[in-house]
C-alpha atoms as a PDB file:
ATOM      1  CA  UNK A   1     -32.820-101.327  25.092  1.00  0.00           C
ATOM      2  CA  UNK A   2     -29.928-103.150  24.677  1.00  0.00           C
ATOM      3  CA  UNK A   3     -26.411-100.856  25.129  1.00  0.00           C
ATOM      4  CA  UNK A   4     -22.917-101.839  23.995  1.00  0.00           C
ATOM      5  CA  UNK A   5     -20.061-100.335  25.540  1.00  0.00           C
ATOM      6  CA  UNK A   6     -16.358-100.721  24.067  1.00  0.00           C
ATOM      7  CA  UNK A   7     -13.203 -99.935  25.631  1.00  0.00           C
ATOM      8  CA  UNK A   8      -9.369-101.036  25.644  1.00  0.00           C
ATOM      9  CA  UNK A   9      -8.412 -99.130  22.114  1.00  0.00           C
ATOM     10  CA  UNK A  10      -5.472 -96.853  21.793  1.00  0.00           C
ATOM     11  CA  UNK A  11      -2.526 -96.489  20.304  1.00  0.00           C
ATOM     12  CA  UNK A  12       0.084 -99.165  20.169  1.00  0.00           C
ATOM     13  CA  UNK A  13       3.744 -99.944  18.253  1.00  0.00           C
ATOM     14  CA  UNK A  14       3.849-102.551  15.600  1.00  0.00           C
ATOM     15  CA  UNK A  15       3.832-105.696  16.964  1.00  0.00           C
ATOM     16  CA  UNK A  16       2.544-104.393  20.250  1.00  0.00           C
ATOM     17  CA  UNK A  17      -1.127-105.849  22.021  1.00  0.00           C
ATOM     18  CA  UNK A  18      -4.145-105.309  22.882  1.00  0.00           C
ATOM     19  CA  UNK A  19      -7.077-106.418  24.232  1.00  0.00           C
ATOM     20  CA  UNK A  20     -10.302-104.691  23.606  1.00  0.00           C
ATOM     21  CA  UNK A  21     -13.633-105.730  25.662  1.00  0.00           C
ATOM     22  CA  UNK A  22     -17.445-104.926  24.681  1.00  0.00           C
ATOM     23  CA  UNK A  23     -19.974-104.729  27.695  1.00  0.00           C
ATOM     24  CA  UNK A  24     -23.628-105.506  27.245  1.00  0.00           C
ATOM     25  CA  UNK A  25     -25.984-103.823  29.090  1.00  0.00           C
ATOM     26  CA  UNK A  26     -29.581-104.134  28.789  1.00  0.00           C
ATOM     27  CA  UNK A  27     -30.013-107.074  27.139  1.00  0.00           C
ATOM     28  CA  UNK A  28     -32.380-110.219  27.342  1.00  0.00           C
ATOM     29  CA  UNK A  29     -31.822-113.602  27.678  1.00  0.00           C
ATOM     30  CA  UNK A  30     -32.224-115.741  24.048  1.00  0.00           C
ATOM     31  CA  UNK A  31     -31.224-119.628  23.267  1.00  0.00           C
ATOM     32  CA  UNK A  32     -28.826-118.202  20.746  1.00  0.00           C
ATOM     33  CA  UNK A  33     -26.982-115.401  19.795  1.00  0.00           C
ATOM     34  CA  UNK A  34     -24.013-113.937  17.702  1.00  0.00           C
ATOM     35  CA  UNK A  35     -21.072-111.040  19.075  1.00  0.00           C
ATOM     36  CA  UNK A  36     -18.742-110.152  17.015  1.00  0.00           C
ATOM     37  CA  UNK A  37     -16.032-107.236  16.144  1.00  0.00           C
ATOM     38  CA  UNK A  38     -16.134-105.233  13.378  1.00  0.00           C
ATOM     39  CA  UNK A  39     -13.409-102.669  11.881  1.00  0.00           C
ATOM     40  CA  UNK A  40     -13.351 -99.757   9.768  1.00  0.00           C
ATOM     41  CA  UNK A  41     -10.712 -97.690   8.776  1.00  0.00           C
ATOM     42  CA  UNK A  42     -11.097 -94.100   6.819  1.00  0.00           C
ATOM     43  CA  UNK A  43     -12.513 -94.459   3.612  1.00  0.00           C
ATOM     44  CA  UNK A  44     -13.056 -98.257   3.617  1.00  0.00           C
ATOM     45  CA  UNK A  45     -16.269-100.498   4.039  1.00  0.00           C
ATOM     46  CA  UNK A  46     -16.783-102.223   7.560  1.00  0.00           C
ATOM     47  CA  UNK A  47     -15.304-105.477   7.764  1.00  0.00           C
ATOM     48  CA  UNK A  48     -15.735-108.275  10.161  1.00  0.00           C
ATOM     49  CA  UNK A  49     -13.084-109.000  12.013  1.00  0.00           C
ATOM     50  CA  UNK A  50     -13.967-112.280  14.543  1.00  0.00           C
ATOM     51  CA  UNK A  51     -17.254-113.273  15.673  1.00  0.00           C
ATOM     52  CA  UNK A  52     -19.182-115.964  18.285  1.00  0.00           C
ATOM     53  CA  UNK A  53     -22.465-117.419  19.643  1.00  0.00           C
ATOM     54  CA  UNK A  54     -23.275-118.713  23.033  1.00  0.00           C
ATOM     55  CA  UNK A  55     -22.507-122.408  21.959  1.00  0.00           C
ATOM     56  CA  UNK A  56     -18.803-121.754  21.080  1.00  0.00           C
ATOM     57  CA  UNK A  57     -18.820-121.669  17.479  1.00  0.00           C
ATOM     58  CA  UNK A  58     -16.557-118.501  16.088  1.00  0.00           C
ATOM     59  CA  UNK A  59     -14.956-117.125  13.106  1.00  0.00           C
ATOM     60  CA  UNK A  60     -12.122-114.961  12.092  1.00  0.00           C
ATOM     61  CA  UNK A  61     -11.251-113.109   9.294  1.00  0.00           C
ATOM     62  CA  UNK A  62      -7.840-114.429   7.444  1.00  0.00           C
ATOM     63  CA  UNK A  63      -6.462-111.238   7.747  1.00  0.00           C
ATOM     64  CA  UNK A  64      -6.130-111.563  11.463  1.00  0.00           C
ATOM     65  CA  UNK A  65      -6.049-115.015  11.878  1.00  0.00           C
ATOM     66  CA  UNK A  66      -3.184-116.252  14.247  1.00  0.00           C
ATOM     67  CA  UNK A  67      -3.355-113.161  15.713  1.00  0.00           C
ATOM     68  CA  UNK A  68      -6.405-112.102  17.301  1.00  0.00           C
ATOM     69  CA  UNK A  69      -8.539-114.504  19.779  1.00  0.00           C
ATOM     70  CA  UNK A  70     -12.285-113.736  20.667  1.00  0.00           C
ATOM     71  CA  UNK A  71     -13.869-115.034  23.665  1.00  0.00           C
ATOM     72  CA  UNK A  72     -17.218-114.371  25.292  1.00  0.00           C
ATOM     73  CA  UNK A  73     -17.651-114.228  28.972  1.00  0.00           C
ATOM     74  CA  UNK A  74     -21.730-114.659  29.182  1.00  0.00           C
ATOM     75  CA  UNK A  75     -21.709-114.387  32.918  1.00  0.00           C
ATOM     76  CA  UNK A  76     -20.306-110.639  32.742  1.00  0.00           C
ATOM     77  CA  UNK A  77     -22.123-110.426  29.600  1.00  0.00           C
ATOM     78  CA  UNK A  78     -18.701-108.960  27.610  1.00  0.00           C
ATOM     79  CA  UNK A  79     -17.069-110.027  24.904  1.00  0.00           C
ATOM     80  CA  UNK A  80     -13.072-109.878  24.297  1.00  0.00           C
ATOM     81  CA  UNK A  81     -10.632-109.261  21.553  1.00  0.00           C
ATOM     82  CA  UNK A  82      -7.260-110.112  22.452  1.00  0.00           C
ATOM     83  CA  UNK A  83      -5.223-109.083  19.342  1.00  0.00           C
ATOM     84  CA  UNK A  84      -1.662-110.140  19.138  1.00  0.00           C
ATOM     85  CA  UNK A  85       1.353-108.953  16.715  1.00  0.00           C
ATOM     86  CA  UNK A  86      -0.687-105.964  15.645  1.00  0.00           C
ATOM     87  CA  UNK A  87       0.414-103.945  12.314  1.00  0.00           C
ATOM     88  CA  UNK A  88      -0.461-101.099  10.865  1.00  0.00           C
ATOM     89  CA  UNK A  89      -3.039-102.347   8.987  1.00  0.00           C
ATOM     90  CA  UNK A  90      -5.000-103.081  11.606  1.00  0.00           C
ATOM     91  CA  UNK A  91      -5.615 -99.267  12.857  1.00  0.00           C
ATOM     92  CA  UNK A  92      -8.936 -98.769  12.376  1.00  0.00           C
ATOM     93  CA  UNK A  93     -12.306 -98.386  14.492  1.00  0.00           C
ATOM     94  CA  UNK A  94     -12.979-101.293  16.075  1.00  0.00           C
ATOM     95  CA  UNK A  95     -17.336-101.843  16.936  1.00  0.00           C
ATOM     96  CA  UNK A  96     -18.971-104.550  18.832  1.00  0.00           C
ATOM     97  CA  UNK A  97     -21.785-106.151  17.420  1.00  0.00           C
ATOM     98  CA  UNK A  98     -24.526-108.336  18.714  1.00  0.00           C
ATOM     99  CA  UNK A  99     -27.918-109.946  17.195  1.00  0.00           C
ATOM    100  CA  UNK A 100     -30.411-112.282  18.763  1.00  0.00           C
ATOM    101  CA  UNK A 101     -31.409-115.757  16.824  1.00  0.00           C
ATOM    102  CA  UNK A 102     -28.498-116.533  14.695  1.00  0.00           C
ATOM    103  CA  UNK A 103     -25.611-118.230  14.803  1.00  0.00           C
ATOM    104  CA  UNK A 104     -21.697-116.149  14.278  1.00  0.00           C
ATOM    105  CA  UNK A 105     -21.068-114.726  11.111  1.00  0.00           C
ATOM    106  CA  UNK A 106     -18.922-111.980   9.655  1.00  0.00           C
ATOM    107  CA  UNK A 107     -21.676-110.174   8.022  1.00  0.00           C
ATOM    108  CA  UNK A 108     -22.301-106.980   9.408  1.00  0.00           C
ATOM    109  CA  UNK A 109     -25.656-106.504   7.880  1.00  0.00           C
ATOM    110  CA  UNK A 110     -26.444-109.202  10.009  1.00  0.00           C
ATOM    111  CA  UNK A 111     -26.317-107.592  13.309  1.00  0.00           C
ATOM    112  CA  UNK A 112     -29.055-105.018  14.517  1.00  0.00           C
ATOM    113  CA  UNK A 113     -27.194-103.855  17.970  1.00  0.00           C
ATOM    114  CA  UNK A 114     -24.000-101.934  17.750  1.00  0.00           C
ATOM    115  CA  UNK A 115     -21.499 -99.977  20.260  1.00  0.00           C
ATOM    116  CA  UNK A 116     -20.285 -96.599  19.441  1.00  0.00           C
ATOM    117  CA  UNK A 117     -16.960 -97.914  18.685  1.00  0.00           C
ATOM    118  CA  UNK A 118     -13.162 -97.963  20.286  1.00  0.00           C
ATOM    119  CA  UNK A 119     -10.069 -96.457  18.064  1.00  0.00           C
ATOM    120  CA  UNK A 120      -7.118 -98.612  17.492  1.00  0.00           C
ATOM    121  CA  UNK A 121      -3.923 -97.135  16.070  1.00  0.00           C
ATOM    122  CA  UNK A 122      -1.134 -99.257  14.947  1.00  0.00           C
ATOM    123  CA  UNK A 123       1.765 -97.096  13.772  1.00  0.00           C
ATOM    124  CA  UNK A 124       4.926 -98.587  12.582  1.00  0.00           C
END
C-alpha cells in the first residue's frame, strides 16, 4: 500500500521559511498522477494549498501565491513545499496528498492517499 511520509514542519517567526518534503513509499508506477499539500488549522475545513502532476502542470492557492513553490522530484519519489515569507496565518497542519489518474487540483476530495500530516506554526 502506498505510504506518505511528511517532515520539515515546526515552528518558525513571521516572515521566517520553510521547506516541508512528503516521501512516497509504496507506490506504483501510473502515466499520470496528482501531489499536492493540503492545510488545516483548528476548527477550519481542509484547504488546498499547491498541487502537481508528473507532466508539470501545478496550482496554488491565492492565499499563498508568491510565496510558496511546489516541486516534485519523481526520481526520489517526494514532493516539496518551499514556503517563503510565512505569517501567521499560515500555522496550520500541513498533509500530503496523492491520487492516481488525474491531473493537479486543489480538491481534497479528490485524493484517496494521504500522510499523517507535519505541524507548522507561524507566530508573530
Amino acid at each position: 500500500q502506498l505510504q506518505l511520509m511528511e517532515s520539515g514542519g515546526g515552528s518558525v517567526q513571521a516572515g521566517g521559511s520553510l521547506r516541508l518534503s512528503c516521501t512516497a513509499f509504496g507506490g506504483f508506477t501510473y502515466n499520470i498522477y496528482a501531489m499536492g499539500w493540503f492545510r488545516q488549522a483548528p476548527g477550519k475545513e481542509r484547504e488546498g494549498v499547491a498541487t502537481i502532476d508528473n507532466y508539470g502542470n501545478f496550482r496554488v492557492a491565492n492565499s499563498v501565491k508568491g510565496r510558496f513553490t511546489i516541486s516534485l522530484d519523481n526520481a526520489k519519489n517526494t514532493l516539496y513545499l518551499q514556503m517563503n515569507s510565512l505569517k501567521p496565518e499560515d500555522t496550520a497542519m500541513y498533509y500530503c496528498a496523492k491520487d492516481y489518474g488525474r491531473g493537479t487540483s486543489l480538491l481534497s476530495d479528490e485524493y484517496k492517499h494521504w500522510g499523517q500530516g507535519t505541524q507548522v506554526t507561524v507566530s508573530s
